[in-house]
N, C-alpha and C. Protein backbone atom coordinates (compact mmCIF):
# COMPACT_ATOMS: atom_id res chain seq x y z
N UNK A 1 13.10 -12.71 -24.08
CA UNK A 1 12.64 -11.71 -23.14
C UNK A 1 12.48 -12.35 -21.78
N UNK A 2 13.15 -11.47 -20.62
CA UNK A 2 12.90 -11.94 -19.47
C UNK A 2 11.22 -12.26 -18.68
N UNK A 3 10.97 -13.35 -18.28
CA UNK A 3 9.61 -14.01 -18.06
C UNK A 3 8.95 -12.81 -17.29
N UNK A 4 9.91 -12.33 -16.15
CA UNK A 4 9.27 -11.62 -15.09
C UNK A 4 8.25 -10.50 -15.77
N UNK A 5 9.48 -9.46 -16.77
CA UNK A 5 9.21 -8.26 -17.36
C UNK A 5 7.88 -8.55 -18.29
N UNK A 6 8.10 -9.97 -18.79
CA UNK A 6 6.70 -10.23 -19.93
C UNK A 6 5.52 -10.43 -19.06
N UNK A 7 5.15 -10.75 -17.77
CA UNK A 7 4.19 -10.87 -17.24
C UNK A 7 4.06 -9.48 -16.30
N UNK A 8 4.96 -8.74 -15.87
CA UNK A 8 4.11 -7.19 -15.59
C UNK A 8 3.59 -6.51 -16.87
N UNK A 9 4.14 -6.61 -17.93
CA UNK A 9 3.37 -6.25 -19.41
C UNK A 9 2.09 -7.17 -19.97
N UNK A 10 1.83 -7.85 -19.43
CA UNK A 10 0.90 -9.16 -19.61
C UNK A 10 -0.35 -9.03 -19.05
N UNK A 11 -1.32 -8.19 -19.19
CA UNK A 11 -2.57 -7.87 -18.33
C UNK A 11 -3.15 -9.44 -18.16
N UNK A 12 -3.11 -10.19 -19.08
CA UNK A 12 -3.92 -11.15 -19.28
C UNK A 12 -3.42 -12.28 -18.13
N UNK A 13 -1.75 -12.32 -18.44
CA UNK A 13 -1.34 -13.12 -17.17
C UNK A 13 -1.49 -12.82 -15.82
N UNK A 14 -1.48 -11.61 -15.66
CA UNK A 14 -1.80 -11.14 -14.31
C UNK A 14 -2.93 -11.84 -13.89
N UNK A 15 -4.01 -12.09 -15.10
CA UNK A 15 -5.22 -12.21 -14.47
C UNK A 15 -5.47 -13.54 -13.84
N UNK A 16 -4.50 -14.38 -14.64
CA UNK A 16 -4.56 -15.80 -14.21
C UNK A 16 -3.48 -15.84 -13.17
N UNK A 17 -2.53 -15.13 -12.71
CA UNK A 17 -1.68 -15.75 -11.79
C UNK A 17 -2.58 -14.97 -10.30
N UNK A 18 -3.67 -13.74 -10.44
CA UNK A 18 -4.25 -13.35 -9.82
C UNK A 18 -5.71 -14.59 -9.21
N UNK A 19 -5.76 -14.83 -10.10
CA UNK A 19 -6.80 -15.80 -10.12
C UNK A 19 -6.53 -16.63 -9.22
N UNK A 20 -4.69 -17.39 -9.44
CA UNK A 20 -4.53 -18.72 -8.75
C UNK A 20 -4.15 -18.41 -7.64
N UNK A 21 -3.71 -16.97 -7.26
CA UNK A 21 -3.29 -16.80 -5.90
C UNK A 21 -4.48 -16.51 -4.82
N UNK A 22 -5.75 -15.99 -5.70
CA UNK A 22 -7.01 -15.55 -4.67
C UNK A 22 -7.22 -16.90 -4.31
N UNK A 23 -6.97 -18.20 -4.87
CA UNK A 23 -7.18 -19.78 -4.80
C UNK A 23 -6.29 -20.61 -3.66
N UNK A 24 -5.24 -19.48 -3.72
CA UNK A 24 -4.47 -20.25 -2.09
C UNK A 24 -2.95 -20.32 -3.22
N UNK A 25 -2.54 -20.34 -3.95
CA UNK A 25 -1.19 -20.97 -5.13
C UNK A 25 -0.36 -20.04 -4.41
N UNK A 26 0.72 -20.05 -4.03
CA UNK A 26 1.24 -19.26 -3.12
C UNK A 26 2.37 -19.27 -4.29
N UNK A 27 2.95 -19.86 -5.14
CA UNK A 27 3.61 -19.80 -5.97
C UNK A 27 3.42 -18.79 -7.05
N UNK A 28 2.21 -18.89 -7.64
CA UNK A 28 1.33 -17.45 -8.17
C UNK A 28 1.64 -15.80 -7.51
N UNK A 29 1.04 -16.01 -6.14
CA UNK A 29 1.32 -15.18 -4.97
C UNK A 29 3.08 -14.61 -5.23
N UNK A 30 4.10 -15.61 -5.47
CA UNK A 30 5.63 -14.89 -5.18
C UNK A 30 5.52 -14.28 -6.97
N UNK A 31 4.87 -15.14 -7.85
CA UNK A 31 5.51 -14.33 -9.02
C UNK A 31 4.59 -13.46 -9.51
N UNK A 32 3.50 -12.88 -8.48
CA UNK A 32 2.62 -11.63 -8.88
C UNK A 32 3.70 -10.42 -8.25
N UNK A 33 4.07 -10.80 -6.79
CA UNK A 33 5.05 -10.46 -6.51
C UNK A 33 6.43 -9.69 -7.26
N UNK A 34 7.00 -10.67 -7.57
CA UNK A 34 7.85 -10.54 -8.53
C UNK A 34 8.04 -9.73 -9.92
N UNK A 35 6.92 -9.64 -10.60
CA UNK A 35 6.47 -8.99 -11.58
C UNK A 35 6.10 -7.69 -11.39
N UNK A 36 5.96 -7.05 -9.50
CA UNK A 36 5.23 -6.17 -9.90
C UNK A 36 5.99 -5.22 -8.94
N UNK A 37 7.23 -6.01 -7.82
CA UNK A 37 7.78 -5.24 -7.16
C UNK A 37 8.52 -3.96 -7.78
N UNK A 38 9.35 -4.05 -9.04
CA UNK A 38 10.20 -3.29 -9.30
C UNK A 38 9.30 -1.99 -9.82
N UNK A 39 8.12 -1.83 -10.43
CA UNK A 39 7.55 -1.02 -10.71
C UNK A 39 6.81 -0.05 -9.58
N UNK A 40 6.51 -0.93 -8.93
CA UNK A 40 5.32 -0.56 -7.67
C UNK A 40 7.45 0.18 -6.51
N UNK A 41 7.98 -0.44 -6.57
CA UNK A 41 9.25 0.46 -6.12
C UNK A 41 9.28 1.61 -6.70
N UNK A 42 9.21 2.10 -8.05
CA UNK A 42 9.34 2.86 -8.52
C UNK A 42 8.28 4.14 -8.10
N UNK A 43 7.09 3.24 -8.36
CA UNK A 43 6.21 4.62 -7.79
C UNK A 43 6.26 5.05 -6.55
N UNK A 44 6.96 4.48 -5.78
CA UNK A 44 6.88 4.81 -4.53
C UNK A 44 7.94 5.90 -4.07
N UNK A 45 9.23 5.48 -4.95
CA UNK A 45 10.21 6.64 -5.25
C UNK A 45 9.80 7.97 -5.84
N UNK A 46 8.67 7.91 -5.87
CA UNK A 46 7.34 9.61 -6.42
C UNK A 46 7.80 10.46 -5.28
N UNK A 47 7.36 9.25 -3.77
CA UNK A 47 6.63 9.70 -2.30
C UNK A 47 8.30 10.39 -1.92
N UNK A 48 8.85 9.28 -1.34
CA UNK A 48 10.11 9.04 -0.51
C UNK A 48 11.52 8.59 -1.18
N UNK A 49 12.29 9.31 -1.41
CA UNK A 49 13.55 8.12 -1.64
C UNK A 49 14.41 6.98 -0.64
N UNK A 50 14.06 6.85 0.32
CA UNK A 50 13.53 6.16 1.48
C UNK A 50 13.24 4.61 0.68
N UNK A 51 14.44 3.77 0.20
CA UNK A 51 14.05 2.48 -0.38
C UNK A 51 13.96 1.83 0.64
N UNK A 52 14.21 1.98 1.83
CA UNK A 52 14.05 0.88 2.89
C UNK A 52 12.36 0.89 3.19
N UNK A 53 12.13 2.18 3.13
CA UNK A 53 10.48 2.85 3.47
C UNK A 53 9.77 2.00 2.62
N UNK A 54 10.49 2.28 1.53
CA UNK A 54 9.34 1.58 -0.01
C UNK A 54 9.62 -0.24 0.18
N UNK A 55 10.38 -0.43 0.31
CA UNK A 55 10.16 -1.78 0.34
C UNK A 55 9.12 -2.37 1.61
N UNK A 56 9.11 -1.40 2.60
CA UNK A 56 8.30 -1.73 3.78
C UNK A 56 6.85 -1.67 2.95
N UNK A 57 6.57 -0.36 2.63
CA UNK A 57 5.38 -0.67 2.28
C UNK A 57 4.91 -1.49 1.38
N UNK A 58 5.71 -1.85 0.37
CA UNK A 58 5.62 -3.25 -0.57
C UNK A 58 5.49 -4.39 0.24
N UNK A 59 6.13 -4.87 1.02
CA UNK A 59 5.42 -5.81 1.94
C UNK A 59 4.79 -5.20 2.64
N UNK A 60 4.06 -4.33 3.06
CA UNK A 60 2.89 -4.76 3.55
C UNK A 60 2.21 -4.84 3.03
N UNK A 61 1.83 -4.05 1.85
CA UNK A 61 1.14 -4.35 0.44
C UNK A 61 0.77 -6.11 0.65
N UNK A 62 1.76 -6.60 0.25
CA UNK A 62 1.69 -8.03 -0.05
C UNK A 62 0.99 -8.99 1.21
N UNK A 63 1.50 -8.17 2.24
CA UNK A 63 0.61 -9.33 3.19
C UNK A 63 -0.31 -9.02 3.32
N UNK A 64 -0.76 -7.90 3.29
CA UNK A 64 -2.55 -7.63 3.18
C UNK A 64 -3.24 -8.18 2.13
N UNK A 65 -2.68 -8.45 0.68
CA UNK A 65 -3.32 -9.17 -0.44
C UNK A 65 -3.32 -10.72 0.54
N UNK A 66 -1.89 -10.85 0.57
CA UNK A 66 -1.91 -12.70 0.80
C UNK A 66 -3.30 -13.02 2.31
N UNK A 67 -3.41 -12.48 3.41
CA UNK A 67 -4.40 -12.35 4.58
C UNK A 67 -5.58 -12.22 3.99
N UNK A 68 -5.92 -10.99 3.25
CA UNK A 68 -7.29 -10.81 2.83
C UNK A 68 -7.33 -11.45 1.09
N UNK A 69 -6.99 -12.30 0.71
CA UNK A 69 -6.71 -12.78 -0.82
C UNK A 69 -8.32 -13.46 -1.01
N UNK A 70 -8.89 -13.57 -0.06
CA UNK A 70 -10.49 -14.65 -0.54
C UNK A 70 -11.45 -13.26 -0.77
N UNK A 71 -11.44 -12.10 -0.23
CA UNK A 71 -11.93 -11.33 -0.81
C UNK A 71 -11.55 -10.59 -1.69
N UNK A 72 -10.59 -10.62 -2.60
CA UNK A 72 -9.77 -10.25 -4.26
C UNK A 72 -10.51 -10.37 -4.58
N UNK A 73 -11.64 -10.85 -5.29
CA UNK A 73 -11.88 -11.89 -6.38
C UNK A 73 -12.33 -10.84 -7.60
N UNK A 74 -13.24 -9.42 -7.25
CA UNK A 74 -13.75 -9.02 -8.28
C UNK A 74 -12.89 -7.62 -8.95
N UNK A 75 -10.83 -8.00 -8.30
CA UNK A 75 -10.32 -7.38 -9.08
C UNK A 75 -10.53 -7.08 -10.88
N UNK A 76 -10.11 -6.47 -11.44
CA UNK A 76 -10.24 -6.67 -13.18
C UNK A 76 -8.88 -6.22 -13.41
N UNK A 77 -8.02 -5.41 -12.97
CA UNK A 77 -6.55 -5.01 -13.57
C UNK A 77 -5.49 -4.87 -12.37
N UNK A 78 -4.86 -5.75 -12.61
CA UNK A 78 -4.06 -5.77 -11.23
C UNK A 78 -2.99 -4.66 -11.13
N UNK A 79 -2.26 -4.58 -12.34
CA UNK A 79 -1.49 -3.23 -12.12
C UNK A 79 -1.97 -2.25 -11.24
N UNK A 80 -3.10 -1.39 -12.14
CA UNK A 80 -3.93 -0.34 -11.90
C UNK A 80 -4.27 -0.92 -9.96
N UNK A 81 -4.93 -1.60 -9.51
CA UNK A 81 -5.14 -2.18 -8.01
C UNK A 81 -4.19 -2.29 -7.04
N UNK A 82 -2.96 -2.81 -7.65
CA UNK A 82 -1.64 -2.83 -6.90
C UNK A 82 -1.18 -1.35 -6.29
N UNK A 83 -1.08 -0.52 -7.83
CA UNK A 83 -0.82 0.73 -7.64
C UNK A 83 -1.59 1.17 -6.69
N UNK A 84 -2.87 1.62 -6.66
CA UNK A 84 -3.39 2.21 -5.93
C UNK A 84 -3.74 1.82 -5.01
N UNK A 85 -3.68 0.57 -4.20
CA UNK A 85 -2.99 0.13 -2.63
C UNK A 85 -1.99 0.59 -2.34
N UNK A 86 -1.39 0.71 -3.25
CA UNK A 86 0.76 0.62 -2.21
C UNK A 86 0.21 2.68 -2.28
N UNK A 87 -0.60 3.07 -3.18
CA UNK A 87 -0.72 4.73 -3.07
C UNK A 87 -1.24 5.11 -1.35
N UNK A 88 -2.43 4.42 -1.37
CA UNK A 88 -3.06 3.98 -0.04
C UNK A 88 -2.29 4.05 1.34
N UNK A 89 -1.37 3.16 1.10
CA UNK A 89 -0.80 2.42 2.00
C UNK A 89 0.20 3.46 2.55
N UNK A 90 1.17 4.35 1.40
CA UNK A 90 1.73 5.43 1.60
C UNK A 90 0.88 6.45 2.17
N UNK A 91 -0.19 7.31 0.88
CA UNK A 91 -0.45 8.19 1.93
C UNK A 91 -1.13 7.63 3.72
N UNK A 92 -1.95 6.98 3.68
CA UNK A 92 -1.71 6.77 5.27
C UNK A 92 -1.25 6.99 6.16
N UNK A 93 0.06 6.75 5.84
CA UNK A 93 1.29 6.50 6.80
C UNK A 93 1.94 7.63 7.06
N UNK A 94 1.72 8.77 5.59
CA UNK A 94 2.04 10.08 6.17
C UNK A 94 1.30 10.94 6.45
N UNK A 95 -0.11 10.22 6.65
CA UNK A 95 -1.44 11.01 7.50
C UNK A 95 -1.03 11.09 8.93
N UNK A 96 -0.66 9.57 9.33
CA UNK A 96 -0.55 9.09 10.81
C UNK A 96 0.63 10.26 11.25
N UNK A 97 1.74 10.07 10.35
CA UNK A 97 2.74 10.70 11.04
C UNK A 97 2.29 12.68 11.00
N UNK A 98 1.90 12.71 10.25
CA UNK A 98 1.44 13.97 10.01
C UNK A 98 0.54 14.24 11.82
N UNK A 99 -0.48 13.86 11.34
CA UNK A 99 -1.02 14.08 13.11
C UNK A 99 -0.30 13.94 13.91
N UNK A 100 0.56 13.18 13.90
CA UNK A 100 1.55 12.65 15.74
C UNK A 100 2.02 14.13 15.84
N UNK A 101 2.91 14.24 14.38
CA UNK A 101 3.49 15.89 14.47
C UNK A 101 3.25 17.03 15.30
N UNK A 102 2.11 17.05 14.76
CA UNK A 102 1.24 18.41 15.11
C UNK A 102 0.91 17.84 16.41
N UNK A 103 0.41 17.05 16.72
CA UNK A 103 0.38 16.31 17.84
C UNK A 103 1.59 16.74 19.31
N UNK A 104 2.66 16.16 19.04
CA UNK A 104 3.73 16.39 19.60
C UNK A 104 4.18 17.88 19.40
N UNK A 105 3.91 18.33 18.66
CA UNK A 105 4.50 19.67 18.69
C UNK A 105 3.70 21.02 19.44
N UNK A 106 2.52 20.22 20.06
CA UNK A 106 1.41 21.41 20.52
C UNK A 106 1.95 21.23 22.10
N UNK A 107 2.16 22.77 22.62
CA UNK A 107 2.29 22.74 23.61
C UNK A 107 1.07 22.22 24.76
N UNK A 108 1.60 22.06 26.38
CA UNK A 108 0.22 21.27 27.29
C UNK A 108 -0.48 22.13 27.26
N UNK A 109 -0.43 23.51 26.86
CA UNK A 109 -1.72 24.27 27.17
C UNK A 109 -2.85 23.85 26.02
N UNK A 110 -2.06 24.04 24.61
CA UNK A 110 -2.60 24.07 23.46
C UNK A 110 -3.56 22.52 23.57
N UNK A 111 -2.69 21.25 24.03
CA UNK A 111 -3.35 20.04 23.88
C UNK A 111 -4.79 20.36 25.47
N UNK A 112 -4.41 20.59 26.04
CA UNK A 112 -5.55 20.88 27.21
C UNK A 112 -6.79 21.92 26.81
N UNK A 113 -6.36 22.55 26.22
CA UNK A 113 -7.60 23.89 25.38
C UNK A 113 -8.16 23.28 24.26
N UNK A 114 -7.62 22.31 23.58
CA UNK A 114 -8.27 21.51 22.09
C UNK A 114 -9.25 20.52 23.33
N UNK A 115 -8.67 20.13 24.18
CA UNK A 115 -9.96 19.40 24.60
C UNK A 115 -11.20 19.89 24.87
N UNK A 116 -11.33 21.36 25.21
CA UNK A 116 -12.28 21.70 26.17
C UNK A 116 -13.41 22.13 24.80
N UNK A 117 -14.34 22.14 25.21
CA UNK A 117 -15.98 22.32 24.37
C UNK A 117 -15.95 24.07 24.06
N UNK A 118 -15.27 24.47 23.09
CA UNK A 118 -15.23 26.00 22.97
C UNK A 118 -16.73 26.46 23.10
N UNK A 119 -17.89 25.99 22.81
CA UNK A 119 -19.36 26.16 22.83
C UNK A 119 -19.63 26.92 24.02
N UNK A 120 -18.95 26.08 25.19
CA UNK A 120 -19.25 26.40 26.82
C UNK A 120 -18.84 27.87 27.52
N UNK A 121 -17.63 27.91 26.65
CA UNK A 121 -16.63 29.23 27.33
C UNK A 121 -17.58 30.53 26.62
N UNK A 122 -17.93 31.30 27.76
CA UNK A 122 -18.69 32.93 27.35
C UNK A 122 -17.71 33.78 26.58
């Protein structure tokens, strides 16, 4: 059996290669990586079929673990944690764009009248 596939099925290994990467093991770090990209791709193919999209957010996923990795520590299931960062990380991104939208799409009157204090006007 391929190593990679036995350690995304491996709760237990996760926990130790999680362990050694919150420790600085940057080697740990590529094969938590590794183990968990093709799945965490997958869910992301839920959102977008947009694989260029999904791989973006998979790294950023990853550099936010590797930057903030000293505060990991009181993960317990990394699958389940992974997932629901890279979920995070997506919706976000189509919060942001969501507002710009509506944003950009409001005419100058509409953006000049959202400013004003409706309270004031009789």
């Amino acid at each position: 059996m391929n190593l990679n596939v036995q350690m995304m099925q491996d709760p237990e290994m996760d926990m130790v290669l999680w362990s050694s990467f919150v420790e600085g093991d940057r080697n740990a770090f590529e094969q938590l990586y590794r183990s968990h990209v093709r799945r965490l791709a997958n869910y992301g193919m839920r959102f977008t079929g947009d694989k260029e999209e999904i791989m973006g957010f998979i790294h950023d996923l990853f550099l936010s673990l590797y930057i903030n990795r000293q505060r990991l520590i009181g993960v317990r299931n990394v699958a389940a944690y992974l997932t629901i960062r890279m979920r995070n990380i997506i919706i976000d991104k189509y919060r942001k764009e969501s507002r710009m939208m509506h944003t950009d799409n409001m005419s100058p009157f509409e953006k000049m009248y959202d400013a004003w204090d409706n309270t004031s006007i009789p």
